[in-house]
Protein backbone atom coordinates (compact mmCIF):
# COMPACT_ATOMS: atom_id res chain seq x y z
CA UNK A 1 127.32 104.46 86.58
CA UNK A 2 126.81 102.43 89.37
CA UNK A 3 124.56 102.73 92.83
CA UNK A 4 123.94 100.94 95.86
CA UNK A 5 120.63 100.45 97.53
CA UNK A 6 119.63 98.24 100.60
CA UNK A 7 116.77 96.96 98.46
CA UNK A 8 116.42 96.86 94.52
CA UNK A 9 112.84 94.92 93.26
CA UNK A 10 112.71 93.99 89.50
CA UNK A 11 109.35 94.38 87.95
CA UNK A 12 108.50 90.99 88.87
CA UNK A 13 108.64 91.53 92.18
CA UNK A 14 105.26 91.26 93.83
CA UNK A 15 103.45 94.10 96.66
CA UNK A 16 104.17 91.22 99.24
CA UNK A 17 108.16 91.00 98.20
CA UNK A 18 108.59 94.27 99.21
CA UNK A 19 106.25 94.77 102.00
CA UNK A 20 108.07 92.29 103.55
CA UNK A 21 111.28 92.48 102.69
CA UNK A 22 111.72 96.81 103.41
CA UNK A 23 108.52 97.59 105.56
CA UNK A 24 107.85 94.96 107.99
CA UNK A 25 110.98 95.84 109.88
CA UNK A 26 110.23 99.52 110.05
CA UNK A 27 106.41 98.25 111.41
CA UNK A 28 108.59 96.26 113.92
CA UNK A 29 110.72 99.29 115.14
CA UNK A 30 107.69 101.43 115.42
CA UNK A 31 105.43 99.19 117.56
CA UNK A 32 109.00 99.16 119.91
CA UNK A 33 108.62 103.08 120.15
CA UNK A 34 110.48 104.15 117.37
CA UNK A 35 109.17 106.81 114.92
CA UNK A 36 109.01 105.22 111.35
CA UNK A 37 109.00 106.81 107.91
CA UNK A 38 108.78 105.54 104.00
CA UNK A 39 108.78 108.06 101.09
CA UNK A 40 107.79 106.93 97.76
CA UNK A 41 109.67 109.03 95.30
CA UNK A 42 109.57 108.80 91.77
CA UNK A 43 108.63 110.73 88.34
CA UNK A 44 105.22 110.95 87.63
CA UNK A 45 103.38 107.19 86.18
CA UNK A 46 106.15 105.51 87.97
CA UNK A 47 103.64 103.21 90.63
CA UNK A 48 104.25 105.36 93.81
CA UNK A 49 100.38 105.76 94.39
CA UNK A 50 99.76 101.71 93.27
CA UNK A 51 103.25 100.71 96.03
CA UNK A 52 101.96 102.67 98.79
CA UNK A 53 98.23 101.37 98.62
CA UNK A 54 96.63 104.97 98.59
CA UNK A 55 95.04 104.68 95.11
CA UNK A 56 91.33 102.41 95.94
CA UNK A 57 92.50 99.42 93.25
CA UNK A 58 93.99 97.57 96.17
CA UNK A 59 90.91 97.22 97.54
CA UNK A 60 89.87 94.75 94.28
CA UNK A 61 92.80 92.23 94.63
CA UNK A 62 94.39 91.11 97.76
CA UNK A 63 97.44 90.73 95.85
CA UNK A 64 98.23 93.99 94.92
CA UNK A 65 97.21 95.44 98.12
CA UNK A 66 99.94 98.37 98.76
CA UNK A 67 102.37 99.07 101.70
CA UNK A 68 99.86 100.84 103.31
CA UNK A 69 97.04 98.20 104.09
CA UNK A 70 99.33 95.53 104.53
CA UNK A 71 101.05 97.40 107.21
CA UNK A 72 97.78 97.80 109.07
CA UNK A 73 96.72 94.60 108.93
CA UNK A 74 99.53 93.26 110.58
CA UNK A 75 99.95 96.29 112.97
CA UNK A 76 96.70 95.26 114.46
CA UNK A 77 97.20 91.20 114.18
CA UNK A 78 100.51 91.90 116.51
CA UNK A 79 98.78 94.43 118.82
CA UNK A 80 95.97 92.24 119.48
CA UNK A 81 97.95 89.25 120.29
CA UNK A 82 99.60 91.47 122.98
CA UNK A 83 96.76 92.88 124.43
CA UNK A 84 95.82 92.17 128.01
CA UNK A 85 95.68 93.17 131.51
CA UNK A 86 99.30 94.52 131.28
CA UNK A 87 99.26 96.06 128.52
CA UNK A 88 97.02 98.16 126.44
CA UNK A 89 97.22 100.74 123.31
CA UNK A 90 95.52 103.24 121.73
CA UNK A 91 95.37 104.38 117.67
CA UNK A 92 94.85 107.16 116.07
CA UNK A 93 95.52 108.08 112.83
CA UNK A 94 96.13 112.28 110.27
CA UNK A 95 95.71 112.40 107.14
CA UNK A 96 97.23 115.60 104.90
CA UNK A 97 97.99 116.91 101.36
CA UNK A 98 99.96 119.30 100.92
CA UNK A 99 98.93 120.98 97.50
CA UNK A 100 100.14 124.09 95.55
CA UNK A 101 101.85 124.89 99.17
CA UNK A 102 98.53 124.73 101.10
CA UNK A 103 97.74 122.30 103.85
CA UNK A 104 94.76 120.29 103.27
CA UNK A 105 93.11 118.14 105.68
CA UNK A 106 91.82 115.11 103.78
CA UNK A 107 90.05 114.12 106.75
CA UNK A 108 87.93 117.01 107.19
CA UNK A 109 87.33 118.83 104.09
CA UNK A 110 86.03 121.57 105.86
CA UNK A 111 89.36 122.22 106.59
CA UNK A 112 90.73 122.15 103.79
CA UNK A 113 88.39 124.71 102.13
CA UNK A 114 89.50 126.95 104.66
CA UNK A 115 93.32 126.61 104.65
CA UNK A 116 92.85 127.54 100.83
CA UNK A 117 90.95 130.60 101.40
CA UNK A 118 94.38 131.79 103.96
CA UNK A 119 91.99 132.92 106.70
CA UNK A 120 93.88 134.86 109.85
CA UNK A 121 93.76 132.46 112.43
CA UNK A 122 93.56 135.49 115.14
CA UNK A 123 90.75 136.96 113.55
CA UNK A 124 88.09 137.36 115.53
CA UNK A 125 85.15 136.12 112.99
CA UNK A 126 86.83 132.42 113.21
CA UNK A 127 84.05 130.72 115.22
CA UNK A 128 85.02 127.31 117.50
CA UNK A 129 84.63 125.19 114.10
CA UNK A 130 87.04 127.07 112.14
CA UNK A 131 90.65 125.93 112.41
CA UNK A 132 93.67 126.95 110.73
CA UNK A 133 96.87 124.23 109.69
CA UNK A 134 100.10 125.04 111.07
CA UNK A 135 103.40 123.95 111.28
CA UNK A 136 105.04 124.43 114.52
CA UNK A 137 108.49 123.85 116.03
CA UNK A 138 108.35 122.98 119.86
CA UNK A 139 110.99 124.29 122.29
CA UNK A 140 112.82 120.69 122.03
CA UNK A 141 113.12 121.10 118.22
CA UNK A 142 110.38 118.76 117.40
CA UNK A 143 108.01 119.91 114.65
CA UNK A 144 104.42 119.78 115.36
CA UNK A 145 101.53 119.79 113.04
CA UNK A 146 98.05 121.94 114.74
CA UNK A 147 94.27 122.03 113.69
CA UNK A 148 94.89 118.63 112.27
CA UNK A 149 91.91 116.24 112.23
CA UNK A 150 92.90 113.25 114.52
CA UNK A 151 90.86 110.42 115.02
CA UNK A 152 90.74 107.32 116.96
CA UNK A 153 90.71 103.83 115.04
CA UNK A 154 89.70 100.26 116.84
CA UNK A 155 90.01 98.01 113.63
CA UNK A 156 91.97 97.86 110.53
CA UNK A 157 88.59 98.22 108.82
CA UNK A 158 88.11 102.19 110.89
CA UNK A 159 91.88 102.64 109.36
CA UNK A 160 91.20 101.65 105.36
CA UNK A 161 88.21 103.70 105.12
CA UNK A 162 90.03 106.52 106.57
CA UNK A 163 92.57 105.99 103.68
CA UNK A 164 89.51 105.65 101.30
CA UNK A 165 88.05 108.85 102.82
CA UNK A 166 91.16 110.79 102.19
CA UNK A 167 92.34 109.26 99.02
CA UNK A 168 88.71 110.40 97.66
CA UNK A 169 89.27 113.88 97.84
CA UNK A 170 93.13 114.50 97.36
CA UNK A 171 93.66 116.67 94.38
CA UNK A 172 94.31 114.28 91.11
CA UNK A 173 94.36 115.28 87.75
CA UNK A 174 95.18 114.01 84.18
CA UNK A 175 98.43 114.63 82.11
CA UNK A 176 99.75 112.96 78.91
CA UNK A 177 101.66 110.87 81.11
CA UNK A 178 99.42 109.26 83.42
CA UNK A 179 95.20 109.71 83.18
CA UNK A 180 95.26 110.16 87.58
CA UNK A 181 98.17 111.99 88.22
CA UNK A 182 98.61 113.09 92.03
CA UNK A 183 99.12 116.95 91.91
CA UNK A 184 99.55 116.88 95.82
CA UNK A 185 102.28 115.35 98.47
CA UNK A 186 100.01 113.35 101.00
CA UNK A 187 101.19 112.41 104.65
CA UNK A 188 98.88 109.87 105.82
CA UNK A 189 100.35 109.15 109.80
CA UNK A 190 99.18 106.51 112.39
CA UNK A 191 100.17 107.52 115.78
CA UNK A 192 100.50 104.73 118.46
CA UNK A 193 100.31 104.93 122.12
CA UNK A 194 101.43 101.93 124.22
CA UNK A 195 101.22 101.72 127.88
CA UNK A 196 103.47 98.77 129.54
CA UNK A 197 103.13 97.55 133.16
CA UNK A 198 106.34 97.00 135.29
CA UNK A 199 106.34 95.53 138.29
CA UNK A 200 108.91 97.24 141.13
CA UNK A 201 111.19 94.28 143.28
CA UNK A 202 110.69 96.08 146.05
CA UNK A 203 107.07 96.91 146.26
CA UNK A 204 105.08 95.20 144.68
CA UNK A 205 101.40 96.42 145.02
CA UNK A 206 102.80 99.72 143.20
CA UNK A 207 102.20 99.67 139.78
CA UNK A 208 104.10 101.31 137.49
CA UNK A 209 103.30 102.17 133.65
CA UNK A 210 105.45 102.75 131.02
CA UNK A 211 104.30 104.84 127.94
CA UNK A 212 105.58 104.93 124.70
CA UNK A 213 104.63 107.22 121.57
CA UNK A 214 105.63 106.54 118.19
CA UNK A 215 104.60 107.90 114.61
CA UNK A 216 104.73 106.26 111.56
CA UNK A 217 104.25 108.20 108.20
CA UNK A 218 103.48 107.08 104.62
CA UNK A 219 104.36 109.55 102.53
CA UNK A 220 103.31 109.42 98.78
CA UNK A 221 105.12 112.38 96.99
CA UNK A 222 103.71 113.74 93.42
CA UNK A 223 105.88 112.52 90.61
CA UNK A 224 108.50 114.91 89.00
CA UNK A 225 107.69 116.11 85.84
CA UNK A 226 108.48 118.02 82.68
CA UNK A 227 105.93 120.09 81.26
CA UNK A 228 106.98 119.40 77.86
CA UNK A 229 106.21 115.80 78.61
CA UNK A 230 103.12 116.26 80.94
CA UNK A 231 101.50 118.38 78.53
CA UNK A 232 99.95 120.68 81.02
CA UNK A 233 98.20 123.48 80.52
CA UNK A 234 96.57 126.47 82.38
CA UNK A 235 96.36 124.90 86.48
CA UNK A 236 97.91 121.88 85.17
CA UNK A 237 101.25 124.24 84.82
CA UNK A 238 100.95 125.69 88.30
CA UNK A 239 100.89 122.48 90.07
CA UNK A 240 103.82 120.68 87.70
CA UNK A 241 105.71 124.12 88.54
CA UNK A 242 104.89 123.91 92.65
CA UNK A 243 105.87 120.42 93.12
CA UNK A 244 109.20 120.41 91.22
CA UNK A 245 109.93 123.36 93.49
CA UNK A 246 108.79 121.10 96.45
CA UNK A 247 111.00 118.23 95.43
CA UNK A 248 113.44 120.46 94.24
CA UNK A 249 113.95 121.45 98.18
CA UNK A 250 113.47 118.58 99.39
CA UNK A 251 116.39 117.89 97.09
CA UNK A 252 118.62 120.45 98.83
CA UNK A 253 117.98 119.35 102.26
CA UNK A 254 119.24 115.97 101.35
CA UNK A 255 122.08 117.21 99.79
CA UNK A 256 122.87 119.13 103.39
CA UNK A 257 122.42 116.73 105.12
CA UNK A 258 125.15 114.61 103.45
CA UNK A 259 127.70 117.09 103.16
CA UNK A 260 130.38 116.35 105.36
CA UNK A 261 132.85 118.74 104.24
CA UNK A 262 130.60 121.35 106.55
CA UNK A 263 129.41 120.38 109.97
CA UNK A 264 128.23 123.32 110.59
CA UNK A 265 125.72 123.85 107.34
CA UNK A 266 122.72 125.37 106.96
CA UNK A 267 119.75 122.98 106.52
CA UNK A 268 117.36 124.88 104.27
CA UNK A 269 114.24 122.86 105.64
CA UNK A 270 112.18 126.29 106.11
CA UNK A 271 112.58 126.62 101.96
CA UNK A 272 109.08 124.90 101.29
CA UNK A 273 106.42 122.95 103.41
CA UNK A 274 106.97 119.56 102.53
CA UNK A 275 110.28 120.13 103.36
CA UNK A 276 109.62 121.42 106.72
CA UNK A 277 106.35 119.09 107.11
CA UNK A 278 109.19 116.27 106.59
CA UNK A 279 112.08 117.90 108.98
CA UNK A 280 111.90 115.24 111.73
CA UNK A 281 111.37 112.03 109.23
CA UNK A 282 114.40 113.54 107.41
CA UNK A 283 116.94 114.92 109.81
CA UNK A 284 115.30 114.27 113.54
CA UNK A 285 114.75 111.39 115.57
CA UNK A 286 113.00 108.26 112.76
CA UNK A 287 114.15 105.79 110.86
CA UNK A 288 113.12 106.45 107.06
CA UNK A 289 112.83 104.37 104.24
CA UNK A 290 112.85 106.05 100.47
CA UNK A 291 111.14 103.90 98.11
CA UNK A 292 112.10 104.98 94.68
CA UNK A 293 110.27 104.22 91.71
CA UNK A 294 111.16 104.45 88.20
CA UNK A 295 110.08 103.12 84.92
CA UNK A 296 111.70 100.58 82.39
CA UNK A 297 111.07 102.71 79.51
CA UNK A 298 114.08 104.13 77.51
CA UNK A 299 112.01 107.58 77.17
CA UNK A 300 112.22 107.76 80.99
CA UNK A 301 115.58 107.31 80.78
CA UNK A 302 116.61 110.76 82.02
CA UNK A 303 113.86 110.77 85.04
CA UNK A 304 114.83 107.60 86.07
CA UNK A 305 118.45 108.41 85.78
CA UNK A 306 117.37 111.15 88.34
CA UNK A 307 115.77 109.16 90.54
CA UNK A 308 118.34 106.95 90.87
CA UNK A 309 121.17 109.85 92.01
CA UNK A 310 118.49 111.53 94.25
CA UNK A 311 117.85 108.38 96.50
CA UNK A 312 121.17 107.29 96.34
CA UNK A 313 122.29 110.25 97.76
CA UNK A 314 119.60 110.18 100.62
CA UNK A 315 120.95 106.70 101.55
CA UNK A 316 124.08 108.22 102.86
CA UNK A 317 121.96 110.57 105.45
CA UNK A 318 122.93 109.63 108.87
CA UNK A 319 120.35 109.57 111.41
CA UNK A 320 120.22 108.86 115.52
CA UNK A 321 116.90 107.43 116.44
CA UNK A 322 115.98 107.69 119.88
C-alpha cells in the first residue's frame, strides 16, 4: 500500500534535517501571529520523546538536540534581532500532562497533586493557593485552559530549564518495550506576544500599536501499545488501557474531520481530554504538523503499519488559519 506525506526522514536523517526541513517554517508562521502545532505520534520506543527534545539526553550532544530546543534557540536569535524602539515582545511559556485523564501541571507540582485528588473547585476549604485545571470553551469557540501555571521567560536558558523542570516529573515508567516509557500526553506551549508600531499618514505624533498573540504547542503523545507486548502489569495496565482510549479518540476526531460525505458531522472532541485539550490545534484556527514515528523492525510491523494509515489520514484535514 502506498501513502503520501509532505515529509518522510530515513533513519539517517539527522535532528537538524528535520528541524529544518518541517519545523522552522511553522516557527516562521508563528512569530507572524499564527498559532502553530506539531504532534509526535507513534507506538511506544518509536523516538517521539528523543525527536521532540523533552527527554534531558539532548542536553549531552548538540547534535541530537530535539525539535524543541532548537526551536527556542532560534525563536529568540530572530526576536532579538528585531527588537527595538518599535517593537517589543513578551514570552511566556505552560507546561501539562495529561495522565490517566487527569491534568497535571508539570510546572507546579502542587498542582498536580491536587488535580489527582479531584478536589471541588467551589468548595469553600480551597484556600487562594489551591487551584483546580480546567478546560474551558469561550463564547467565540476557542478552548481555554485555567489554573495553569504560566510563567514569563527572558532567555532560551529560563525556557530549557522549564522543559527540564517539567520533563523531571512527568509520569514515566518501564515496559518490555522501552526501559522510560511516557505513560502521559504532555503539552508543553510557548505563548508569544508581539506589539508592532505603525505610524498614521495623517498624524503623525499618534502612535499606534499593533498586537499580535500566537501559541505554539509541542505535543509529545504516549506511544500506542499492546499489553501483550508491553508486558504490563497491575498500574502498568491502567495507563496502557487509558492512553489507547486517548489515542483511540483522538483517532475518531480525525476521522470526522475528513469525512466529506457529511458536512454536517458530529466531531466527538468532548470523548476524552486530549482530544478536547487538542480541539483548536486539530480543527480551529493553527497550522499543525504530525510527526509520525515508527520503527524499522519487522515485529513492529503491524504498529507501524498503523501509524502510517493514522497520519495519513490526518494529512487530508483541512484547516483555515486566521
Amino acid at each position: 500500500r502506498k501513502f503520501s506525506f509532505d515529509y518522510i526522514f530515513d533513519d539517517n536523517a539527522t535532528q537538524k534535517e528535520v528541524y529544518t526541513s518541517c519545523v522552522r517554517p511553522l516557527l516562521m508562521n508563528f512569530i507572524d501571529g499564527f498559532n502553530a502545532t506539531i504532534l509526535a505520534y507513534g507506538q511506544t520506543g518509536s523516538g517521539k520523546t528523543y525527536s521532540m527534545g523533552t527527554g534531558l539526553e539532548n542536553e549531552i550532544n548538540s547534535e541530537n538536540q530535539g525539535i524543541i530546543p532548537r526551536a527556542i534557540y532560534e525563536l529568540f536569535s530572530i526576536l532579538k534581532s528585531k527588537n527595538s524602539l518599535e517593537y517589543k515582545y513578551k514570552l511566556s511559556v505552560t507546561y501539562l500532562e495529561l495522565y490517566n485523564e487527569d491534568l497535571n501541571d508539570l510546572l507546579n507540582p502542587k498542582i498536580k497533586q491536587l488535580s489527582n485528588t479531584n478536589i471541588n473547585p467551589t468548595s469553600v476549604n480551597m484556600n487562594a493557593n489551591t487551584t483546580s485545571l480546567q478546560i474551558r470553551e469561550d463564547a467565540n469557540g476557542i478552548i481555554n485552559w485555567y489554573g495553569v501555571t504560566e510563567i514569563d521567560v527572558e532567555s532560551p536558558e529560563d525556557l530549557l530549564n522549564l522543559l527540564e523542570k517539567g520533563s523531571l516529573i512527568r509520569s514515566t515508567g518501564s515496559t518490555d518495550m522501552n526501559m522510560s516509557s511516557s505513560r502521559s500526553h504532555a503539552i508543553f506551549s510557548i505563548n508569544l506576544k508581539q506589539e508592532i508600531l505603525q505610524e498614521n499618514d495623517i498624524q503623525i505624533n499618534i502612535k499606534k500599536w499593533i498586537c499580535l498573540m500566537s501559541k505554539f504547542h509541542f505535543v509529545d503523545l504516549a506511544g500506542s501499545e499492546r499489553l501483550k507486548r508491553t508486558g504490563a502489569i497491575g498500574e502498568r495496565v491502567k495507563e496502557g488501557i487509558t492512553i489507547n482510549q486517548g489515542l483511540f479518540a483522538l483517532g475518531n476526531v480525525i476521522n470526522a474531520l475528513t469525512d466529506e460525505t457529511h458536512p454536517d458531522r458530529h466531531i466527538p472532541y468532548r470523548d476524552s481530554k486530549l482530544t478536547r485539550l487538542l480541539q483548536d490545534s486539530l480543527g480551529g484556527n493553527s497550522k499543525t504538523l504530525m510527526l509520525s514515528c515508527i520503527s524499522c523492525c519487522e515485529l513492529d510491523y503491524n504498529e507501524s503499519l498503523n501509524t502510517l494509515r493514522y497520519a495519513s489520514r490526518a494529512r487530508m484535514i483541512k484547516m483555515k488559519q486566521l
